[in-house]
PDB file of N, CA and C in Angstrom:
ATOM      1  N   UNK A   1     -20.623   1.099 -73.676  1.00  0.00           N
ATOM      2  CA  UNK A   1     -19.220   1.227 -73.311  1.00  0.00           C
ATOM      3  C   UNK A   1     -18.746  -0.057 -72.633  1.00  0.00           C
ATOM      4  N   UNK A   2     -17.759  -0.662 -73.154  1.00  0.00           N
ATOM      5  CA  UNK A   2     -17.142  -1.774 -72.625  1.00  0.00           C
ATOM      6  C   UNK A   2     -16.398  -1.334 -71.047  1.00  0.00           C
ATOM      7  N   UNK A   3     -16.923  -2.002 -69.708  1.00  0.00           N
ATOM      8  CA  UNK A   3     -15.982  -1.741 -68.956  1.00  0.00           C
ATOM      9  C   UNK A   3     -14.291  -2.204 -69.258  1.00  0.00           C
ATOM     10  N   UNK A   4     -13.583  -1.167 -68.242  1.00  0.00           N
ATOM     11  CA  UNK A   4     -11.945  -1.480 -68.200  1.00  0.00           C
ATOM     12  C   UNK A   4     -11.726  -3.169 -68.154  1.00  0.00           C
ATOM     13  N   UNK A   5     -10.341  -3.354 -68.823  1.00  0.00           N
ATOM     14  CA  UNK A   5      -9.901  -4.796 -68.916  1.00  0.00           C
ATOM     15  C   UNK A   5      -8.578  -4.231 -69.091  1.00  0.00           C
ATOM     16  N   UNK A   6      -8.010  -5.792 -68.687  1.00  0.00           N
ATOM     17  CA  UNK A   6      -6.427  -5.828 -68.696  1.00  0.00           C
ATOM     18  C   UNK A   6      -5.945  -7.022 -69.749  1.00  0.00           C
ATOM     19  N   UNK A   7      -4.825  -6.878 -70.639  1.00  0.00           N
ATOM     20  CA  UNK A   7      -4.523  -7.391 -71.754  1.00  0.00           C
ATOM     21  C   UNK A   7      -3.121  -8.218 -71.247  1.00  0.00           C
ATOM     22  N   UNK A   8      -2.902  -8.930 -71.721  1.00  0.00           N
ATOM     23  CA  UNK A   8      -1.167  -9.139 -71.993  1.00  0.00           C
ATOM     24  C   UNK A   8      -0.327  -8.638 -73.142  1.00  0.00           C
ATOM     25  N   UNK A   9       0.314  -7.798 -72.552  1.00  0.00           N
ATOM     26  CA  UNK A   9       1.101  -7.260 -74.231  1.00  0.00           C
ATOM     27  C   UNK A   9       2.691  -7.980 -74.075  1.00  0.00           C
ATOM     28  N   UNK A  10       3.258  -7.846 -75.293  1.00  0.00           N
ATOM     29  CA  UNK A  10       4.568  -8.551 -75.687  1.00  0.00           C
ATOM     30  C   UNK A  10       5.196  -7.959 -76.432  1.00  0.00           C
ATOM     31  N   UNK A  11       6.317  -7.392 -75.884  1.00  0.00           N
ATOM     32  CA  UNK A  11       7.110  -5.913 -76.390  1.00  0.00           C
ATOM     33  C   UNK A  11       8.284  -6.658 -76.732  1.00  0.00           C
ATOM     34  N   UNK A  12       8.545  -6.207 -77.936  1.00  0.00           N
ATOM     35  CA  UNK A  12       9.168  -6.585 -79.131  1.00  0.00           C
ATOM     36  C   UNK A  12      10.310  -6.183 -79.252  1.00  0.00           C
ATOM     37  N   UNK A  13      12.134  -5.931 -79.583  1.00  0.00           N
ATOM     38  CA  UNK A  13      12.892  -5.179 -79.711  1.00  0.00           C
ATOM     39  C   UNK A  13      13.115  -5.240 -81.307  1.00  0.00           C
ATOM     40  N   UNK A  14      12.691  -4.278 -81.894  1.00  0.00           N
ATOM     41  CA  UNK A  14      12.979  -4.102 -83.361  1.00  0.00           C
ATOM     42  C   UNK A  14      14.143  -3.466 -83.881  1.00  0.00           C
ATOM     43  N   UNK A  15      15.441  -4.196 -84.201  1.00  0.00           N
ATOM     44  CA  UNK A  15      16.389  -3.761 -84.656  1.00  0.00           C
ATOM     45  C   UNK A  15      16.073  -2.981 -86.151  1.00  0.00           C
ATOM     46  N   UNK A  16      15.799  -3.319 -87.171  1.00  0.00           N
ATOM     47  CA  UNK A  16      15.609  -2.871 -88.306  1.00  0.00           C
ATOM     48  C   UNK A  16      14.662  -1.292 -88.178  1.00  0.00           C
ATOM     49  N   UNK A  17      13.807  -1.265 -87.207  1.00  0.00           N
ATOM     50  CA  UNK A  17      13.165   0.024 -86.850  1.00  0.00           C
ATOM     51  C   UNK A  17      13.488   0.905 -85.870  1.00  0.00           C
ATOM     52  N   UNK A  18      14.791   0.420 -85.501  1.00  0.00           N
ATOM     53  CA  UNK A  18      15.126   0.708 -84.106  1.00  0.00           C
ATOM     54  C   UNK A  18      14.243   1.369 -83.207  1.00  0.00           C
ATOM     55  N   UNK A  19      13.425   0.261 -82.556  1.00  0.00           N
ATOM     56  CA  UNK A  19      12.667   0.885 -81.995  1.00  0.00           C
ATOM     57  C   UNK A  19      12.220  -0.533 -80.776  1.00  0.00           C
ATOM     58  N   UNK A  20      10.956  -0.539 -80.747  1.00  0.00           N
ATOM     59  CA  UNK A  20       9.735  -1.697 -80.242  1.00  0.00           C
ATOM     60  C   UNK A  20       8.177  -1.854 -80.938  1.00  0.00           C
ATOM     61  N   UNK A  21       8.239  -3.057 -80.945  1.00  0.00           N
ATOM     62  CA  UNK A  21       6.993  -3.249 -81.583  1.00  0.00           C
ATOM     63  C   UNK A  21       5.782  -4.294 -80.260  1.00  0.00           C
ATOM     64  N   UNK A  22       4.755  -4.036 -80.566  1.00  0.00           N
ATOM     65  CA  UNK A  22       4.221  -4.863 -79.395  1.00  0.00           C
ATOM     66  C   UNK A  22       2.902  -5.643 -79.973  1.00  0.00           C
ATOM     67  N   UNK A  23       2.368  -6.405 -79.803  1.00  0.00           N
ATOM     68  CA  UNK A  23       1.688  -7.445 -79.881  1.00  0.00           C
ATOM     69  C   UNK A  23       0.485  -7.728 -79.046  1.00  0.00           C
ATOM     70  N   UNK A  24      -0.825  -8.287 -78.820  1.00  0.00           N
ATOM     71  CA  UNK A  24      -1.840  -8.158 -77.883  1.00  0.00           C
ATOM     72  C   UNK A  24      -2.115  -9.309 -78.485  1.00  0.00           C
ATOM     73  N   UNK A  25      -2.182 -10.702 -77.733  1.00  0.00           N
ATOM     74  CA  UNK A  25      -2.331 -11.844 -78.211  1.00  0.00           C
ATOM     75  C   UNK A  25      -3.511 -12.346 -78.275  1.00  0.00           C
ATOM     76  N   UNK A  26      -4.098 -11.385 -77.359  1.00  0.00           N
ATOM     77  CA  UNK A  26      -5.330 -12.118 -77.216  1.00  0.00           C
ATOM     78  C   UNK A  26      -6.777 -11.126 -78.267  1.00  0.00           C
ATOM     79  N   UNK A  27      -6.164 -10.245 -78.944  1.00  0.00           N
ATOM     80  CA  UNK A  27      -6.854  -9.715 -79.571  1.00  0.00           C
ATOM     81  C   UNK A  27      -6.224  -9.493 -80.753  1.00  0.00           C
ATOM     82  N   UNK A  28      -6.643 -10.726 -81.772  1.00  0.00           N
ATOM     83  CA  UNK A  28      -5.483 -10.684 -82.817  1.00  0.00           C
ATOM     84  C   UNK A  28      -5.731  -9.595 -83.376  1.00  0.00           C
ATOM     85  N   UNK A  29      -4.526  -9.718 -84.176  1.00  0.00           N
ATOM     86  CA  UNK A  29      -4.008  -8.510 -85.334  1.00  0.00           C
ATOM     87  C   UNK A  29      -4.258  -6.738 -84.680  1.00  0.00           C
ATOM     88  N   UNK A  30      -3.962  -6.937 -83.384  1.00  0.00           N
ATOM     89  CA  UNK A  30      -3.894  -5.569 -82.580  1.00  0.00           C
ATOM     90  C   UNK A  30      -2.466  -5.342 -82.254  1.00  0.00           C
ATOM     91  N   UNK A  31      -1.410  -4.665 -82.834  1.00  0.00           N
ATOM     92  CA  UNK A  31      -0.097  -4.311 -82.996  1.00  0.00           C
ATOM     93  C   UNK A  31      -0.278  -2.713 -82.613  1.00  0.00           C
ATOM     94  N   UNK A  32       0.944  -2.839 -82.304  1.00  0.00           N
ATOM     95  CA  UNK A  32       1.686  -0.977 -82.419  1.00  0.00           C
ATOM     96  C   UNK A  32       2.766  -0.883 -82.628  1.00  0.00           C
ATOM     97  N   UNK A  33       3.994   0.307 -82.361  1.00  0.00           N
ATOM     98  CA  UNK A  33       5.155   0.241 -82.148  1.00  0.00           C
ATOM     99  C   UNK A  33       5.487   1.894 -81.818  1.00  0.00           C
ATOM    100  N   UNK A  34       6.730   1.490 -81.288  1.00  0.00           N
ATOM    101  CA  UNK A  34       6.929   2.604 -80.609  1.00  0.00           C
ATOM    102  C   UNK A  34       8.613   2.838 -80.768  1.00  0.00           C
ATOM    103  N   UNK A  35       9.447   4.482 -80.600  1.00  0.00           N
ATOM    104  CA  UNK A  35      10.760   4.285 -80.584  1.00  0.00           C
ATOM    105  C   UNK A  35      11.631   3.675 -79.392  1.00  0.00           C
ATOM    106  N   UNK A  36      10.506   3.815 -78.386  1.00  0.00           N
ATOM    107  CA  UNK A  36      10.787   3.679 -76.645  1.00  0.00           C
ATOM    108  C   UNK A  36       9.934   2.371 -76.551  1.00  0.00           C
ATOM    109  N   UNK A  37      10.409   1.733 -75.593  1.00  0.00           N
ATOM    110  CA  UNK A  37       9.559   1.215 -74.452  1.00  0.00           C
ATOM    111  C   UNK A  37       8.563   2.037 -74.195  1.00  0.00           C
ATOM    112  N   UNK A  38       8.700   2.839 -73.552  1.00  0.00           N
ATOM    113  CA  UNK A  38       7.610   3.673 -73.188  1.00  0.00           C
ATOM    114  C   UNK A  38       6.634   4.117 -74.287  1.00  0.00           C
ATOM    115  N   UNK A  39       7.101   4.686 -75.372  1.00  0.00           N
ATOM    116  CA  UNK A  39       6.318   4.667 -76.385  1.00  0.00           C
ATOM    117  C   UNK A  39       5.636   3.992 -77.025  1.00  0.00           C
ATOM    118  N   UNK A  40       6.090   2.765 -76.875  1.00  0.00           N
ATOM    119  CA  UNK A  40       5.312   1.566 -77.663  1.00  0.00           C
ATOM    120  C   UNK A  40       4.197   1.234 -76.846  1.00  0.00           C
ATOM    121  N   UNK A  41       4.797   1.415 -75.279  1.00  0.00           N
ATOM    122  CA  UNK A  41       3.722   0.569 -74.569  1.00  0.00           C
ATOM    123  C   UNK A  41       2.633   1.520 -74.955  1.00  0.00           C
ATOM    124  N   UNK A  42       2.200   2.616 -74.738  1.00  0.00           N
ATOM    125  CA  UNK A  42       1.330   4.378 -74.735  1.00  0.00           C
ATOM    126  C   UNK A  42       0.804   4.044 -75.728  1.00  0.00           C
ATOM    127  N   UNK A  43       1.595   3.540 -76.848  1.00  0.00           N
ATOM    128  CA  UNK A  43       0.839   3.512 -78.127  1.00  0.00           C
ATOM    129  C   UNK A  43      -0.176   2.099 -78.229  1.00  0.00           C
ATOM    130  N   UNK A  44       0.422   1.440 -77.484  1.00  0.00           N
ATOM    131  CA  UNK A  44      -0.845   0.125 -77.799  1.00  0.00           C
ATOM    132  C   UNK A  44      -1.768   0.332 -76.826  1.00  0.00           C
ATOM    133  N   UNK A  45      -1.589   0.882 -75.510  1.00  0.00           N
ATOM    134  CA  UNK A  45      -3.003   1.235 -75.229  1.00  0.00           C
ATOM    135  C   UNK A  45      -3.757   1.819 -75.864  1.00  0.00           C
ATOM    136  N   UNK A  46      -3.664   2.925 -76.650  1.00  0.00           N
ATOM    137  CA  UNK A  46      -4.772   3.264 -77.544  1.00  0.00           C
ATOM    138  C   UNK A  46      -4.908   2.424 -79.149  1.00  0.00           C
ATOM    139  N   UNK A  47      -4.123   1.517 -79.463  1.00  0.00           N
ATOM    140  CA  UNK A  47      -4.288   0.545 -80.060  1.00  0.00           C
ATOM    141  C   UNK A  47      -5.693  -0.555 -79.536  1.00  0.00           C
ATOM    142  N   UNK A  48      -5.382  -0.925 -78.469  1.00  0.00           N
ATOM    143  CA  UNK A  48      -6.206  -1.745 -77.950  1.00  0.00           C
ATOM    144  C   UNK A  48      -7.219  -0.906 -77.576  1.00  0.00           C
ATOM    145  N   UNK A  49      -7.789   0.325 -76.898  1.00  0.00           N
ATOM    146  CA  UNK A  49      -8.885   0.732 -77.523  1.00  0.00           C
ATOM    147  C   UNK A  49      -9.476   1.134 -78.609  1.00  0.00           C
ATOM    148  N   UNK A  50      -9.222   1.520 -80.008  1.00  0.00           N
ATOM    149  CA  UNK A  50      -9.494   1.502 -81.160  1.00  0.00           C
ATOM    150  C   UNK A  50     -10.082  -0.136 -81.282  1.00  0.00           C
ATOM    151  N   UNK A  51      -9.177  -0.815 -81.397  1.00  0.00           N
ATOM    152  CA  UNK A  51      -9.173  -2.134 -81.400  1.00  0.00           C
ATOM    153  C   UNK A  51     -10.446  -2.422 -80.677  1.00  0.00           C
ATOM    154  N   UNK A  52     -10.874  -2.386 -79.720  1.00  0.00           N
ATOM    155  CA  UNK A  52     -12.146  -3.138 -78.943  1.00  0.00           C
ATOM    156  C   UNK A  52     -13.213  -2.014 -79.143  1.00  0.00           C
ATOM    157  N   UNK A  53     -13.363  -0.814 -79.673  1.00  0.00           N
ATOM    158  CA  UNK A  53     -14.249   0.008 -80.356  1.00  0.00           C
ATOM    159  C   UNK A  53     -14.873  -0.806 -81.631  1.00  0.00           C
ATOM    160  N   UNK A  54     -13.496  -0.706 -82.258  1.00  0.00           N
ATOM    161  CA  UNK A  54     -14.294  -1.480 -83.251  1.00  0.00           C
ATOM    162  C   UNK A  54     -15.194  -2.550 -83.341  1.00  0.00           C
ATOM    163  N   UNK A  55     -14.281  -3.738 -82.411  1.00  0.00           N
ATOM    164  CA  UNK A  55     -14.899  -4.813 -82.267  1.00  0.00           C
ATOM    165  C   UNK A  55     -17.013  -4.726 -82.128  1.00  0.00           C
ATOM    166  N   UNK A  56     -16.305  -3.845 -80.648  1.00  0.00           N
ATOM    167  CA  UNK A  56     -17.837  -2.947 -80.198  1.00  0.00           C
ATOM    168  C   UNK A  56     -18.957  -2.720 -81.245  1.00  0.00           C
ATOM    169  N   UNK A  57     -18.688  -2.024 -82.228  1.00  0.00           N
ATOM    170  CA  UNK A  57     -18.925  -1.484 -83.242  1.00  0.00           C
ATOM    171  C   UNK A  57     -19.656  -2.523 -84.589  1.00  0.00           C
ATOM    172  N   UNK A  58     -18.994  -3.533 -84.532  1.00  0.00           N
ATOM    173  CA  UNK A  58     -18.897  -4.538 -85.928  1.00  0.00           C
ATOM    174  C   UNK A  58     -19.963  -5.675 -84.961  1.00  0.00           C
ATOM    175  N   UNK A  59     -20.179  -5.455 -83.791  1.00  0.00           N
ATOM    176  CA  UNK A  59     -20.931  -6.296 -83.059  1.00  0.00           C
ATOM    177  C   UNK A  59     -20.278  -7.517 -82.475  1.00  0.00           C
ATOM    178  N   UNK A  60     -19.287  -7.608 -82.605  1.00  0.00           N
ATOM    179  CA  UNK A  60     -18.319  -9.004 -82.144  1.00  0.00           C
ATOM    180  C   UNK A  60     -18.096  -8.597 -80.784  1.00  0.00           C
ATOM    181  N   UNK A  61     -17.658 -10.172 -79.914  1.00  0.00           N
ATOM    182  CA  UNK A  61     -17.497 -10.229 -78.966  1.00  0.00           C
ATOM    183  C   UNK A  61     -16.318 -10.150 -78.157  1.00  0.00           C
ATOM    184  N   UNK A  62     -16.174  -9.086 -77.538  1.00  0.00           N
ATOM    185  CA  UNK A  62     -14.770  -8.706 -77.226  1.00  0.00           C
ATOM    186  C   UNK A  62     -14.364  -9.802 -76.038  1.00  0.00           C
ATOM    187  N   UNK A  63     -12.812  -9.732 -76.463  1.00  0.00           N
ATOM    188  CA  UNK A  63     -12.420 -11.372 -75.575  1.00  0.00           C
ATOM    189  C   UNK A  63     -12.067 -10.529 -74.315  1.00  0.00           C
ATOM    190  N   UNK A  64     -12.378 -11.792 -73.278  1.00  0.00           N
ATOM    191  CA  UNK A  64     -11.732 -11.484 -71.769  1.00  0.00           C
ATOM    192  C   UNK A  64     -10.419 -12.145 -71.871  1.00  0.00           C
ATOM    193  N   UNK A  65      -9.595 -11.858 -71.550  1.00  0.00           N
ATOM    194  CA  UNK A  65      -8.474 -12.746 -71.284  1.00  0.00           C
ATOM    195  C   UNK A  65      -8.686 -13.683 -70.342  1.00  0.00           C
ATOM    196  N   UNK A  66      -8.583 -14.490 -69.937  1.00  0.00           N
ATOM    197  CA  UNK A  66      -8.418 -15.964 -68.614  1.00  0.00           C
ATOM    198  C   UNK A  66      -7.540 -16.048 -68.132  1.00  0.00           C
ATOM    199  N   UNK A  67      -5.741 -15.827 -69.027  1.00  0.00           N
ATOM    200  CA  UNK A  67      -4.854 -16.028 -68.526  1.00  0.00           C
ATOM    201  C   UNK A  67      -3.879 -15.330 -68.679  1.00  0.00           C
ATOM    202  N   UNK A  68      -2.843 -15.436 -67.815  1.00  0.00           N
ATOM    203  CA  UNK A  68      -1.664 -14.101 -68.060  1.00  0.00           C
ATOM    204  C   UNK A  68      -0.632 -14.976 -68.382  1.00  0.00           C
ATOM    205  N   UNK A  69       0.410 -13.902 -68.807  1.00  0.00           N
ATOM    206  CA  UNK A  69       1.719 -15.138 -69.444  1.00  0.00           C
ATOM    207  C   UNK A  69       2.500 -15.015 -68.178  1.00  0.00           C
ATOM    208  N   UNK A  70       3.193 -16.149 -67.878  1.00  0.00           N
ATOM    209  CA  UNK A  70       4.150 -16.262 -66.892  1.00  0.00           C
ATOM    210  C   UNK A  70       5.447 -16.622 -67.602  1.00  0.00           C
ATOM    211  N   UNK A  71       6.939 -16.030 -67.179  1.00  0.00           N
ATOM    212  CA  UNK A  71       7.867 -16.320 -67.328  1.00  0.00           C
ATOM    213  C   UNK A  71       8.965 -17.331 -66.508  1.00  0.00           C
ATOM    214  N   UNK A  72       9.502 -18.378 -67.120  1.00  0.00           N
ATOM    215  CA  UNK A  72      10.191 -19.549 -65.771  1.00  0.00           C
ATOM    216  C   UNK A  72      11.144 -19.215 -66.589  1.00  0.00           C
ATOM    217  N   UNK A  73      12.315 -19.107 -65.652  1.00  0.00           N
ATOM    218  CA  UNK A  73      13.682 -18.809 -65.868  1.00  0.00           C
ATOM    219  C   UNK A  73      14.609 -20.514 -65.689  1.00  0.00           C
ATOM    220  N   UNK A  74      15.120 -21.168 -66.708  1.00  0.00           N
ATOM    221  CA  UNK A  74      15.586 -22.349 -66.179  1.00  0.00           C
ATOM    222  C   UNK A  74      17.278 -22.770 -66.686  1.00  0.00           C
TER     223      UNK A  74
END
């Protein structure tokens, strides 16, 4: 069992789905989406565990993140 980790996610506003879509950068091609905010976020947490199961699973090395994204307002 992989201990707990923390990701950076990047929540998306999807007009065409009206909804959100979200992104996990540091574990490519790990997506979700959701109709809510809230939903999207709910849904990529268990995205991102599926996601690092597998990894688990296929024997690859699940990434730590190093860094978080920061936002500068200018």
């Amino acid at each position: 069992m992989v201990a707990e980790r923390s990701y950076t996610v990047i929540l998306h506003r999807d007009e065409d789905f009206q909804g959100y879509w979200v992104e996990v950068p540091a574990l490519v091609g790990c997506v979700s989406q959701g109709k809510t905010k809230e939903d999207a976020l709910r849904n990529v947490k268990e995205a991102i565990a599926l996601h690092i199961e597998a990894m688990v699973e296929d024997g690859e090395a699940v990434p730590i993140e190093e860094s978080a994204k920061v936002e500068v307002a200018v």
